[in-house]
N, C-alpha and C. Protein backbone atom coordinates (compact mmCIF):
# COMPACT_ATOMS: atom_id res chain seq x y z
N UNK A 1 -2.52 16.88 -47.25
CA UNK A 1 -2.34 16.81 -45.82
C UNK A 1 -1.15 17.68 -45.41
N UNK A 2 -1.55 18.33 -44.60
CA UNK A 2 -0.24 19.43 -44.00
C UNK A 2 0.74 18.71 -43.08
N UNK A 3 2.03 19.01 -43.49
CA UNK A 3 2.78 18.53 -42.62
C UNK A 3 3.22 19.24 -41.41
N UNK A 4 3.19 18.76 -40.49
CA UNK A 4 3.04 18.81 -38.99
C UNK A 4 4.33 19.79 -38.75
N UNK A 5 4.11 21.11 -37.82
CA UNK A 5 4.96 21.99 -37.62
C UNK A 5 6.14 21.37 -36.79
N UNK A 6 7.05 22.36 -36.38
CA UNK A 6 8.37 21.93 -35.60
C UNK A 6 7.85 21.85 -34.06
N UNK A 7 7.15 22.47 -33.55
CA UNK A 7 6.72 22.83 -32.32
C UNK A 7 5.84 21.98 -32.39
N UNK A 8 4.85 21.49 -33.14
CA UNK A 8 3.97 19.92 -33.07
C UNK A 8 5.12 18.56 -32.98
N UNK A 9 5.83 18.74 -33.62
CA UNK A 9 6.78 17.95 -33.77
C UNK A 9 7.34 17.04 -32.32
N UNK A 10 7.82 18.31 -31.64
CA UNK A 10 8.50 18.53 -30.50
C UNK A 10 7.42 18.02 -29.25
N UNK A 11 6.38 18.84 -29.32
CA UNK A 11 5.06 18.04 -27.93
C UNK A 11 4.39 16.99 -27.98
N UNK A 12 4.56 16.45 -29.57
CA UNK A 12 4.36 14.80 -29.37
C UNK A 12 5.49 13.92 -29.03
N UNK A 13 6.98 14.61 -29.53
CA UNK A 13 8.15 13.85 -28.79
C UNK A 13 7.50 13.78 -27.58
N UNK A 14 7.54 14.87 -26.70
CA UNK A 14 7.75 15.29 -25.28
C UNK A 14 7.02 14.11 -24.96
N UNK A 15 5.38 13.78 -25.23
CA UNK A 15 3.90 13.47 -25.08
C UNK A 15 4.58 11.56 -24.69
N UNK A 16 5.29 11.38 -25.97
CA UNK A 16 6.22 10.10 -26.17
C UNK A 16 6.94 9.80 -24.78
N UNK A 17 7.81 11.15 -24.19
CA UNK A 17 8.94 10.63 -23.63
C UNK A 17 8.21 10.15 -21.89
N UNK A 18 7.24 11.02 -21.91
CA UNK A 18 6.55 11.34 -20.67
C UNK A 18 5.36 9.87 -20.31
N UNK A 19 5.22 8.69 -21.46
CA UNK A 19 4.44 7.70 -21.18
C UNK A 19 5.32 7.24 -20.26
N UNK A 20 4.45 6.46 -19.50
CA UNK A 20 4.66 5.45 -18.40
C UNK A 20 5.03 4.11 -19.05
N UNK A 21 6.18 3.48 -18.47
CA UNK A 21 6.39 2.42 -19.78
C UNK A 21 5.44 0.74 -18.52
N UNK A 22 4.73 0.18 -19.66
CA UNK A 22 4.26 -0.82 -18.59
C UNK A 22 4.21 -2.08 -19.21
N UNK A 23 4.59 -3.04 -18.46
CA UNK A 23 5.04 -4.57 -19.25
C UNK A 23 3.95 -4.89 -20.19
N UNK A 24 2.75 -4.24 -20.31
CA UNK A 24 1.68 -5.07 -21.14
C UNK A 24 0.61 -3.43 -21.24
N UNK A 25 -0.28 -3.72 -22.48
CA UNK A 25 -1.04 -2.45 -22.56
C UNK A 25 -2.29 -2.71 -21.92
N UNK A 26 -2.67 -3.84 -20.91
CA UNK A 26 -4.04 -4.33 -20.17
C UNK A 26 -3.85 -4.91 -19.36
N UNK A 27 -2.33 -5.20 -18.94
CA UNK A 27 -2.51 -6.58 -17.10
C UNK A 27 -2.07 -5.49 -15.79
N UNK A 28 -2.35 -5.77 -14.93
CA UNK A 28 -1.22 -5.19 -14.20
C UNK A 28 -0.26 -5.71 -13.92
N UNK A 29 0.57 -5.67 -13.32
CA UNK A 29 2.46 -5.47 -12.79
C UNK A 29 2.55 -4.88 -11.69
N UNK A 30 2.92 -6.57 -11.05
CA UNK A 30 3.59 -5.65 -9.85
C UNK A 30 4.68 -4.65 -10.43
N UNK A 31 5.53 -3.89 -11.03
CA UNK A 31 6.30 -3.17 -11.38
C UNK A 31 5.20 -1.80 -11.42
N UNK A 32 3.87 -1.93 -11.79
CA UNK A 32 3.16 -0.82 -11.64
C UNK A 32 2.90 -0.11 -10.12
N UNK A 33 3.16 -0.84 -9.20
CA UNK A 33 2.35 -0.90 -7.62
C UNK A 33 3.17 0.69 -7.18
N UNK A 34 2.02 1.08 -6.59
CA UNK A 34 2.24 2.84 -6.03
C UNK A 34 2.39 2.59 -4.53
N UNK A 35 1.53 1.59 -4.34
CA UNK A 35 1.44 1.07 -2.40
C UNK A 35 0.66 0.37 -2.52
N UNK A 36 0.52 -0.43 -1.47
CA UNK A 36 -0.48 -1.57 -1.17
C UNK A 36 -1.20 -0.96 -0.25
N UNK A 37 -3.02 -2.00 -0.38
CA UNK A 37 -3.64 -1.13 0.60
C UNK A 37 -3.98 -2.08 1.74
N UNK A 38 -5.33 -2.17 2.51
CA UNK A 38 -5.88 -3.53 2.92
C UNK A 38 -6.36 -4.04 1.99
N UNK A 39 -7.51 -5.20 2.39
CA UNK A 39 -7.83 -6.66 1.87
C UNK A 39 -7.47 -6.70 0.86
N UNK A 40 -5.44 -6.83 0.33
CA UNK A 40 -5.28 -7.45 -1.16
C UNK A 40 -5.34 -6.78 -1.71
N UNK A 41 -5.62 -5.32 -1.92
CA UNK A 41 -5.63 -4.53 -2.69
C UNK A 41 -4.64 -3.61 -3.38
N UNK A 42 -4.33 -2.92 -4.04
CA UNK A 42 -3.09 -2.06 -4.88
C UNK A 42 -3.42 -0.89 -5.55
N UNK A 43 -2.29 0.20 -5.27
CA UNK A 43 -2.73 1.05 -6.41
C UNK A 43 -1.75 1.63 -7.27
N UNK A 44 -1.82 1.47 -8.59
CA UNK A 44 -1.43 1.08 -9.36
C UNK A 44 -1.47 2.46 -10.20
N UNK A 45 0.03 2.60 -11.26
CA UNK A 45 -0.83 3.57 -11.91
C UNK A 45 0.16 3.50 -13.18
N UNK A 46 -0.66 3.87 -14.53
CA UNK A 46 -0.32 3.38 -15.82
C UNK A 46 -0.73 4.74 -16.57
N UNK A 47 -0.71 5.14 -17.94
CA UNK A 47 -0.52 6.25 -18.49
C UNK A 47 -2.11 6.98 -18.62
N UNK A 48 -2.91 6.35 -18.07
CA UNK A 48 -3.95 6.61 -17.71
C UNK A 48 -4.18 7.43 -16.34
N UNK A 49 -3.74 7.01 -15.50
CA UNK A 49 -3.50 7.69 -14.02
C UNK A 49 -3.34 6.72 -13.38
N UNK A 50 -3.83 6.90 -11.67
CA UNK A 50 -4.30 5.64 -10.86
C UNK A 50 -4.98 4.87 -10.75
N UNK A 51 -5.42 3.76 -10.39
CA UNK A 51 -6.46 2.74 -10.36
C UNK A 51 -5.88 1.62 -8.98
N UNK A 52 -7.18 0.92 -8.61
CA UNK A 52 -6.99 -0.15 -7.37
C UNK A 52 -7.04 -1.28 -8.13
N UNK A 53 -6.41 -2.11 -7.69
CA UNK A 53 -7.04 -3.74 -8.00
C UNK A 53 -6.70 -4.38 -7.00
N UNK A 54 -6.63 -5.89 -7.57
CA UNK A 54 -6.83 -6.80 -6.06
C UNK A 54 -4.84 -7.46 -6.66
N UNK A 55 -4.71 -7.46 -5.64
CA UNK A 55 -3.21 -8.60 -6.02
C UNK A 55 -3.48 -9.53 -6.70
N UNK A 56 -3.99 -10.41 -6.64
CA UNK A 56 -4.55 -11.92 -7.30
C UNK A 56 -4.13 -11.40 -8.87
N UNK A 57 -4.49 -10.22 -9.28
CA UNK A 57 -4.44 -9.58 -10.73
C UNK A 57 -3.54 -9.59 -11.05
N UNK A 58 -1.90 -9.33 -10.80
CA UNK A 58 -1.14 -8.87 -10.95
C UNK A 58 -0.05 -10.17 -11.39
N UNK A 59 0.32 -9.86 -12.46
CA UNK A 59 1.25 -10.59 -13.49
C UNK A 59 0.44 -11.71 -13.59
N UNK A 60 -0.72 -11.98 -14.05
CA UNK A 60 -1.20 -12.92 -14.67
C UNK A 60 -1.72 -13.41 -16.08
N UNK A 61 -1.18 -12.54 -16.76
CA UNK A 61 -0.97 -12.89 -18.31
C UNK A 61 -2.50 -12.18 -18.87
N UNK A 62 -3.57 -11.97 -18.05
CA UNK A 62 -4.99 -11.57 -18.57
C UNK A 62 -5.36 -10.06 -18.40
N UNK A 63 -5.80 -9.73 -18.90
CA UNK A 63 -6.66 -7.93 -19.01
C UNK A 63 -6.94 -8.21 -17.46
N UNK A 64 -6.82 -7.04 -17.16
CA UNK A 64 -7.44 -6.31 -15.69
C UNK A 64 -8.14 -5.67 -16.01
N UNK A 65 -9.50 -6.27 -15.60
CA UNK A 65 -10.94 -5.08 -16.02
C UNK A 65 -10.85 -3.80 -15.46
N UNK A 66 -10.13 -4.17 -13.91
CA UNK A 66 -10.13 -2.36 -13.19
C UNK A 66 -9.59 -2.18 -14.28
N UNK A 67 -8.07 -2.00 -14.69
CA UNK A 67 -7.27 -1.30 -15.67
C UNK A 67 -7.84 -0.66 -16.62
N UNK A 68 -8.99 -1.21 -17.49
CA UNK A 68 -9.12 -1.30 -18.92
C UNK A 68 -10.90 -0.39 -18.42
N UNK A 69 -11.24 -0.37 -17.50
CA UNK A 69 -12.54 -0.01 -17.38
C UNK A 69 -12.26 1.73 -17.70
N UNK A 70 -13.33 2.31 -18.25
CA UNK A 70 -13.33 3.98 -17.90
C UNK A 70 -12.76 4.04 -17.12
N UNK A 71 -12.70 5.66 -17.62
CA UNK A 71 -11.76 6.68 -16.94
C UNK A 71 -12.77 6.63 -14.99
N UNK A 72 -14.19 7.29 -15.59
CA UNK A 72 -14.90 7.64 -14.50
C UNK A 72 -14.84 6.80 -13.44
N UNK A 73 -14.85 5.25 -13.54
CA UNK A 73 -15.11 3.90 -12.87
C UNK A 73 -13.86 3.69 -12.48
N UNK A 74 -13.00 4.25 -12.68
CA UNK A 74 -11.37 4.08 -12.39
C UNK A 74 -11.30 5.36 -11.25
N UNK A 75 -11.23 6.47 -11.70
CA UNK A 75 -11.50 7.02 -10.45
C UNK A 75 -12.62 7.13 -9.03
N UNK A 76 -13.93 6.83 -9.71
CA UNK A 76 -14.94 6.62 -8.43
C UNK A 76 -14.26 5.62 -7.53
N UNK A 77 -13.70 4.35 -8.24
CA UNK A 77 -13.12 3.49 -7.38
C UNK A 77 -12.22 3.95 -6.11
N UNK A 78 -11.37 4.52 -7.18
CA UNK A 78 -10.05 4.54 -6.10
C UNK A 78 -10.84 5.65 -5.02
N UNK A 79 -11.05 6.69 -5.42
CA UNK A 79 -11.47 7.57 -4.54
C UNK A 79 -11.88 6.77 -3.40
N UNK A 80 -13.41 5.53 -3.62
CA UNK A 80 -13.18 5.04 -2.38
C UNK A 80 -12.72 4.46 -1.59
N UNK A 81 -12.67 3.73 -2.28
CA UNK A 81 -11.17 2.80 -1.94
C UNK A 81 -10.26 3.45 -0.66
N UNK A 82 -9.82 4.50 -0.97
CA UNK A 82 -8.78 5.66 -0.94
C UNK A 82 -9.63 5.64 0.91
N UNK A 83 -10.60 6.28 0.72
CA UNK A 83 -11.70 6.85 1.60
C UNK A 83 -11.32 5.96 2.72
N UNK A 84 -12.00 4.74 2.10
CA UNK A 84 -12.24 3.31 3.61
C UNK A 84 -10.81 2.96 3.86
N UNK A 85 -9.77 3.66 3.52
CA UNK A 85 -8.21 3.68 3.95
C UNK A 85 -8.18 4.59 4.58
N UNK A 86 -8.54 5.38 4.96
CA UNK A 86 -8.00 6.42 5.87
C UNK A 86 -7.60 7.92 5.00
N UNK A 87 -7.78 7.81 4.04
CA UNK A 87 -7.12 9.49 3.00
C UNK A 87 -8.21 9.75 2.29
N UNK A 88 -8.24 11.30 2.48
CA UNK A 88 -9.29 12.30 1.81
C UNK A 88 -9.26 12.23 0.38
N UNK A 89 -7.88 12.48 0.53
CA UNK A 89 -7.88 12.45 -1.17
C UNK A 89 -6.63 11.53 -1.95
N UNK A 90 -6.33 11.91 -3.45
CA UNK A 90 -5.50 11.19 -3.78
C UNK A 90 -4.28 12.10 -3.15
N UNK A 91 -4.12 13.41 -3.53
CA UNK A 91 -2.70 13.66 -2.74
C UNK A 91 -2.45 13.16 -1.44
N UNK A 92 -3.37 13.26 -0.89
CA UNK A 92 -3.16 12.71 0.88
C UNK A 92 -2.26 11.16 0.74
N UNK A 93 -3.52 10.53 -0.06
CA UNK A 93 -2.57 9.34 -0.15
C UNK A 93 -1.07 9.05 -0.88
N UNK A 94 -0.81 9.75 -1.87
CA UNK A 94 0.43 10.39 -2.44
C UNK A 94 1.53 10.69 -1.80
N UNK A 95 0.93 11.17 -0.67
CA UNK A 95 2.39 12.38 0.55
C UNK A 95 2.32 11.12 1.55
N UNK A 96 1.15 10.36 1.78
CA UNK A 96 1.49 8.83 2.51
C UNK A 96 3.01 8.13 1.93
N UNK A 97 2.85 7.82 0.90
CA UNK A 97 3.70 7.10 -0.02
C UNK A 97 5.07 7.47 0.04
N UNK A 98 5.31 9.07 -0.40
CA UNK A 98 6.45 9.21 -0.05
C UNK A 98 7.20 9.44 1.18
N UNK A 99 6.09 9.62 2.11
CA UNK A 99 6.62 9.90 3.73
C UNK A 99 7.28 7.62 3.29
N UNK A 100 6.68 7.18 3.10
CA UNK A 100 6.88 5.78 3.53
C UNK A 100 8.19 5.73 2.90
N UNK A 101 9.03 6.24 1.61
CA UNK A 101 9.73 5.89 1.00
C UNK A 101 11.42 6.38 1.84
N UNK A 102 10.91 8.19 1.91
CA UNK A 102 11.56 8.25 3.14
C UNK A 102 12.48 7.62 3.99
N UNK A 103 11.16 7.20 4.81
CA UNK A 103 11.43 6.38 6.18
C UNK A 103 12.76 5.64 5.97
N UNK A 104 12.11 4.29 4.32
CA UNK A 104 12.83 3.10 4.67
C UNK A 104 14.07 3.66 4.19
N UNK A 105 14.54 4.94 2.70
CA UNK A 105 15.62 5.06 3.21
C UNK A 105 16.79 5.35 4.41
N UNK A 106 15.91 5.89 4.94
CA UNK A 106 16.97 6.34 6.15
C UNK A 106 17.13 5.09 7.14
N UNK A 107 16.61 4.13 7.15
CA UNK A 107 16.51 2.79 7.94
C UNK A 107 17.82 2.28 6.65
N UNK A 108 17.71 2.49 5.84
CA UNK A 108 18.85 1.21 5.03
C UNK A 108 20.49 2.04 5.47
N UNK A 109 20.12 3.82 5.17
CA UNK A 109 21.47 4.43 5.31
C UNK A 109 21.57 4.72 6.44
């Protein structure tokens, strides 16, 4: 078995440093939450990307099927999800988020 170059070495550090760290490898966390949407909903995002779920999910000790489902079923979701919110896409909803973050700083300072 060949041992792994310096430059392999180095982009699996990187690969390492760049995970998303998340209290559990299948629940959600509120500590995961990107924004809240309507009816109860969240979007959430873990080293996988984004995903929706319902609040009820969140810190309850059990797998989150959204979470753990495919890639494909994870995004068809949100996409609509996304949609019957008002945003085209995920950046749209993205530049939502941080316009919101914004705001409340300048309300605290």
């Amino acid at each position: 078995m060949a041992k792994a170059t310096w430059q392999q070495q180095q982009e699996q550090k990187k690969k390492k440093d760049d995970e998303i760290k998340t209290p559990s490898r299948f629940g959600s966390h509120a500590s995961m939450i990107i924004s809240d949407l309507e009816n109860d909903l969240v979007v959430l995002q873990d080293n996988e990307g984004y995903y929706v779920t319902e609040k009820k999910r969140l810190d309850s000790g059990l797998t989150d099927t959204f979470r753990s489902a495919n890639l494909g079923f994870r995004h068809t979701r949100l996409h609509a999800t996304l949609l019957a919110n008002g945003f085209e896409t995920l950046a749209d909803f993205l530049t939502s988020c941080e316009t919101e973050e914004e705001e409340e700083e300048n309300a605290d300072g």
